[in-house]
C-alpha atoms as a PDB file:
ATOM      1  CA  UNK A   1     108.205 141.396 159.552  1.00  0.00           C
ATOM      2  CA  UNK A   2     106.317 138.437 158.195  1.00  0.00           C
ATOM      3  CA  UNK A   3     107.190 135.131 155.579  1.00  0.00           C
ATOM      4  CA  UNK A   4     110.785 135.853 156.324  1.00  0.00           C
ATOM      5  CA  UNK A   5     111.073 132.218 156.139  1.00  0.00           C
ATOM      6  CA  UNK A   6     109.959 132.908 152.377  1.00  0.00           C
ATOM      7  CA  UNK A   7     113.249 134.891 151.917  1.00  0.00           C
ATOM      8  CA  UNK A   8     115.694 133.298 149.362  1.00  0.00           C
ATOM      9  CA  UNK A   9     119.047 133.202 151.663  1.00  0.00           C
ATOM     10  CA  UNK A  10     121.443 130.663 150.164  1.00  0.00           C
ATOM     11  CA  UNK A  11     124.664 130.167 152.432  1.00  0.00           C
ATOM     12  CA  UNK A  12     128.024 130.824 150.717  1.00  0.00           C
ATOM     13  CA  UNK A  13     131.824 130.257 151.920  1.00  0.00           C
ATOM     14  CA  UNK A  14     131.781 133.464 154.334  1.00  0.00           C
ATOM     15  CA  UNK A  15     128.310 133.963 154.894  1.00  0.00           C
ATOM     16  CA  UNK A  16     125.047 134.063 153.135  1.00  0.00           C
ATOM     17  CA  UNK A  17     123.480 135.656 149.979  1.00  0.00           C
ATOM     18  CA  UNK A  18     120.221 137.208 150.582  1.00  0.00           C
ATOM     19  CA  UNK A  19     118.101 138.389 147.217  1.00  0.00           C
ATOM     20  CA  UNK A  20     116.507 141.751 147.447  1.00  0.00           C
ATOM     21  CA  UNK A  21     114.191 143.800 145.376  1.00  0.00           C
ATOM     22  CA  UNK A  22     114.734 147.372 145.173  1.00  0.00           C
ATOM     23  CA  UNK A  23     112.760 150.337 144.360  1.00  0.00           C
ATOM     24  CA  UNK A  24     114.772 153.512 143.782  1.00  0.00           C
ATOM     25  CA  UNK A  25     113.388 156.900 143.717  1.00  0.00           C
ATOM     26  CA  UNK A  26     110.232 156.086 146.419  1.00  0.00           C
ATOM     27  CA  UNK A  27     109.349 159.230 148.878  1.00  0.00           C
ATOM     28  CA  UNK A  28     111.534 156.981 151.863  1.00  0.00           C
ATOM     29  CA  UNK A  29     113.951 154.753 152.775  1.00  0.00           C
ATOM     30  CA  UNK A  30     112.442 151.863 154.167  1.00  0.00           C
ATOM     31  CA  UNK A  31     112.501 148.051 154.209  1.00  0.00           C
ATOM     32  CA  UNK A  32     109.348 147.419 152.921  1.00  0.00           C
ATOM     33  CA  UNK A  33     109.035 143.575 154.085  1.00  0.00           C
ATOM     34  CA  UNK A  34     109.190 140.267 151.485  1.00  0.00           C
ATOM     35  CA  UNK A  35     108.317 139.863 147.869  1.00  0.00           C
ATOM     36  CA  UNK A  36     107.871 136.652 146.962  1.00  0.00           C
ATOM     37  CA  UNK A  37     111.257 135.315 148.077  1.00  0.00           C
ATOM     38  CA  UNK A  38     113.119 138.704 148.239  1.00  0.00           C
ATOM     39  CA  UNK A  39     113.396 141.372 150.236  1.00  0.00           C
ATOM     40  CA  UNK A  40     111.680 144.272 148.925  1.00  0.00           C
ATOM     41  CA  UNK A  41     113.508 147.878 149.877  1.00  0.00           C
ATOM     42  CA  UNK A  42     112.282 151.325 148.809  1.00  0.00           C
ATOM     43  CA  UNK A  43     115.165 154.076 148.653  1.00  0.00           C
ATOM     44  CA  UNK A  44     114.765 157.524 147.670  1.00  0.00           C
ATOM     45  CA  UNK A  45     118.471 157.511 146.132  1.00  0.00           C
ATOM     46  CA  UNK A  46     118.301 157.203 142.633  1.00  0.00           C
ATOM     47  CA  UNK A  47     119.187 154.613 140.249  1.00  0.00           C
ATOM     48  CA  UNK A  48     122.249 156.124 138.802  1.00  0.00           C
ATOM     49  CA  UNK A  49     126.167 155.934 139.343  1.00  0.00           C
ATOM     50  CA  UNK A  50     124.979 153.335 141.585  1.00  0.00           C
ATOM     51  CA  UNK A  51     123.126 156.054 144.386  1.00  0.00           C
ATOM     52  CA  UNK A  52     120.720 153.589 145.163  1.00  0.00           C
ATOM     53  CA  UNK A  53     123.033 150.062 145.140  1.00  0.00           C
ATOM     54  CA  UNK A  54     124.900 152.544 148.203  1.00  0.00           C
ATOM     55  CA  UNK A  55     121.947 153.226 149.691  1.00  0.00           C
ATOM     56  CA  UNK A  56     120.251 149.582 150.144  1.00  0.00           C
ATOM     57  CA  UNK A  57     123.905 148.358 151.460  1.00  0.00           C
ATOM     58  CA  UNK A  58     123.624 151.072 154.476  1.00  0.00           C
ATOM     59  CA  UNK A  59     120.008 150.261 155.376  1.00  0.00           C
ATOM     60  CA  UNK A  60     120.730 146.537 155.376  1.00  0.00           C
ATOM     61  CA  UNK A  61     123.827 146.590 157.461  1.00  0.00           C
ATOM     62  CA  UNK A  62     122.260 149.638 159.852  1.00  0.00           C
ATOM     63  CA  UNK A  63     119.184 146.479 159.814  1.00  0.00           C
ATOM     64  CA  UNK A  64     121.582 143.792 160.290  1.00  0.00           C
ATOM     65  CA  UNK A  65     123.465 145.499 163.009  1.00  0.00           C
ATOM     66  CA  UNK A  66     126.428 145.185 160.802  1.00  0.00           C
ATOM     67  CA  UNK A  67     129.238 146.930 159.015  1.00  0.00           C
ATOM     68  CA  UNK A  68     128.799 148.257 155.657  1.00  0.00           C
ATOM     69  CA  UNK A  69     131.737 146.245 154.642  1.00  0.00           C
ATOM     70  CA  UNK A  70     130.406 143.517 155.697  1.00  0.00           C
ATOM     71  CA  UNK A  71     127.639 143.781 152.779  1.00  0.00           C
ATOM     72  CA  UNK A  72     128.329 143.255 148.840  1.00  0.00           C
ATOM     73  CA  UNK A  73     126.662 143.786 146.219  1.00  0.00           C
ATOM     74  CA  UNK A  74     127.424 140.615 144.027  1.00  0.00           C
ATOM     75  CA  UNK A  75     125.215 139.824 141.213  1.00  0.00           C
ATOM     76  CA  UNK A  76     122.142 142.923 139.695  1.00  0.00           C
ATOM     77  CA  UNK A  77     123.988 146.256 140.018  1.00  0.00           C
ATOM     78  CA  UNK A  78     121.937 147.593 137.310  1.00  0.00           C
ATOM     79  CA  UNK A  79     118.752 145.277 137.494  1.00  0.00           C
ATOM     80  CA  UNK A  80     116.005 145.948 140.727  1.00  0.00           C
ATOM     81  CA  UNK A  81     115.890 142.232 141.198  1.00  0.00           C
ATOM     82  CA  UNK A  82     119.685 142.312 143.058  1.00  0.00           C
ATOM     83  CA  UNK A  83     122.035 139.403 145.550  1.00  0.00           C
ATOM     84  CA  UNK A  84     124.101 140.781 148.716  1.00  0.00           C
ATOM     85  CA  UNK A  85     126.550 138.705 150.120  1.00  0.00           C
ATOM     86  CA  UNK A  86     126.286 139.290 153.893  1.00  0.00           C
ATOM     87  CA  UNK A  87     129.541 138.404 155.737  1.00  0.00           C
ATOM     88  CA  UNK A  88     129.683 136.675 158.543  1.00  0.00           C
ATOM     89  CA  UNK A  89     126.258 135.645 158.932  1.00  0.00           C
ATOM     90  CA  UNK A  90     123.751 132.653 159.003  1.00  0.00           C
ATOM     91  CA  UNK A  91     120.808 132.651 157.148  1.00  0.00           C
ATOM     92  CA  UNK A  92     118.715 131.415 160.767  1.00  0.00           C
ATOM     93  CA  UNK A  93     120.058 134.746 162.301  1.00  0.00           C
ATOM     94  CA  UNK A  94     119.290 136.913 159.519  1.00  0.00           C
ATOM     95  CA  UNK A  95     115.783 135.806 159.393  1.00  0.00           C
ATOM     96  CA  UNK A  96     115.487 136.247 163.228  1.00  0.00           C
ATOM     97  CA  UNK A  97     116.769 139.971 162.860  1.00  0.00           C
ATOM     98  CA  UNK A  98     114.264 140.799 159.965  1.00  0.00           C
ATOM     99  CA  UNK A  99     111.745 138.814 161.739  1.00  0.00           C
ATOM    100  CA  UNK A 100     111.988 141.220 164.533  1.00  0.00           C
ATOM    101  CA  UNK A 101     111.396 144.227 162.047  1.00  0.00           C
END
């Protein structure tokens, strides 16, 4: 994936916080690369009772090669413009996975 060094990946006390753009409803689930300093993913879940919140966690830890637990939501549940705290991680390695996307 290119400009992941665009991203917006701010380290906190555990890991980092990566900002993401979502787009529920789309015909796949994909992650579509980087909007202007987020990551922009398309889910076909929908945005209600928080289908598509679910959704973007499993595609970024199946991405990340980590846990689902190791990804929380923490600030956007209801807006598309959304922060994940990602556990355990540095913000170097999680552009070099996405990079490789």
């Amino acid at each position: 994936m290119k400009n992941v060094d665009q991203l917006d990946i701010r380290t906190v006390a555990g890991g980092v916080v990566l900002a993401v753009k979502v787009v529920p409803g789309a015909s796949r689930d994909k992650i579509a690369g980087v909007l202007g300093s987020a990551l922009k993913i398309t889910t076909s879940a929908p945005p209600e009772k928080g289908k598509a919140n679910a959704a973007v966690t499993r595609m970024l830890a199946r991405a990340l090669g980590i846990d689902r637990h190791a990804v929380k939501l923490v600030s956007g549940p209801t807006n598309p413009r959304k922060e994940f705290l990602l556990a355990d991680l540095a913000a170097n390695r999680v552009r070099e996975i996405l990079g490789r996307t």
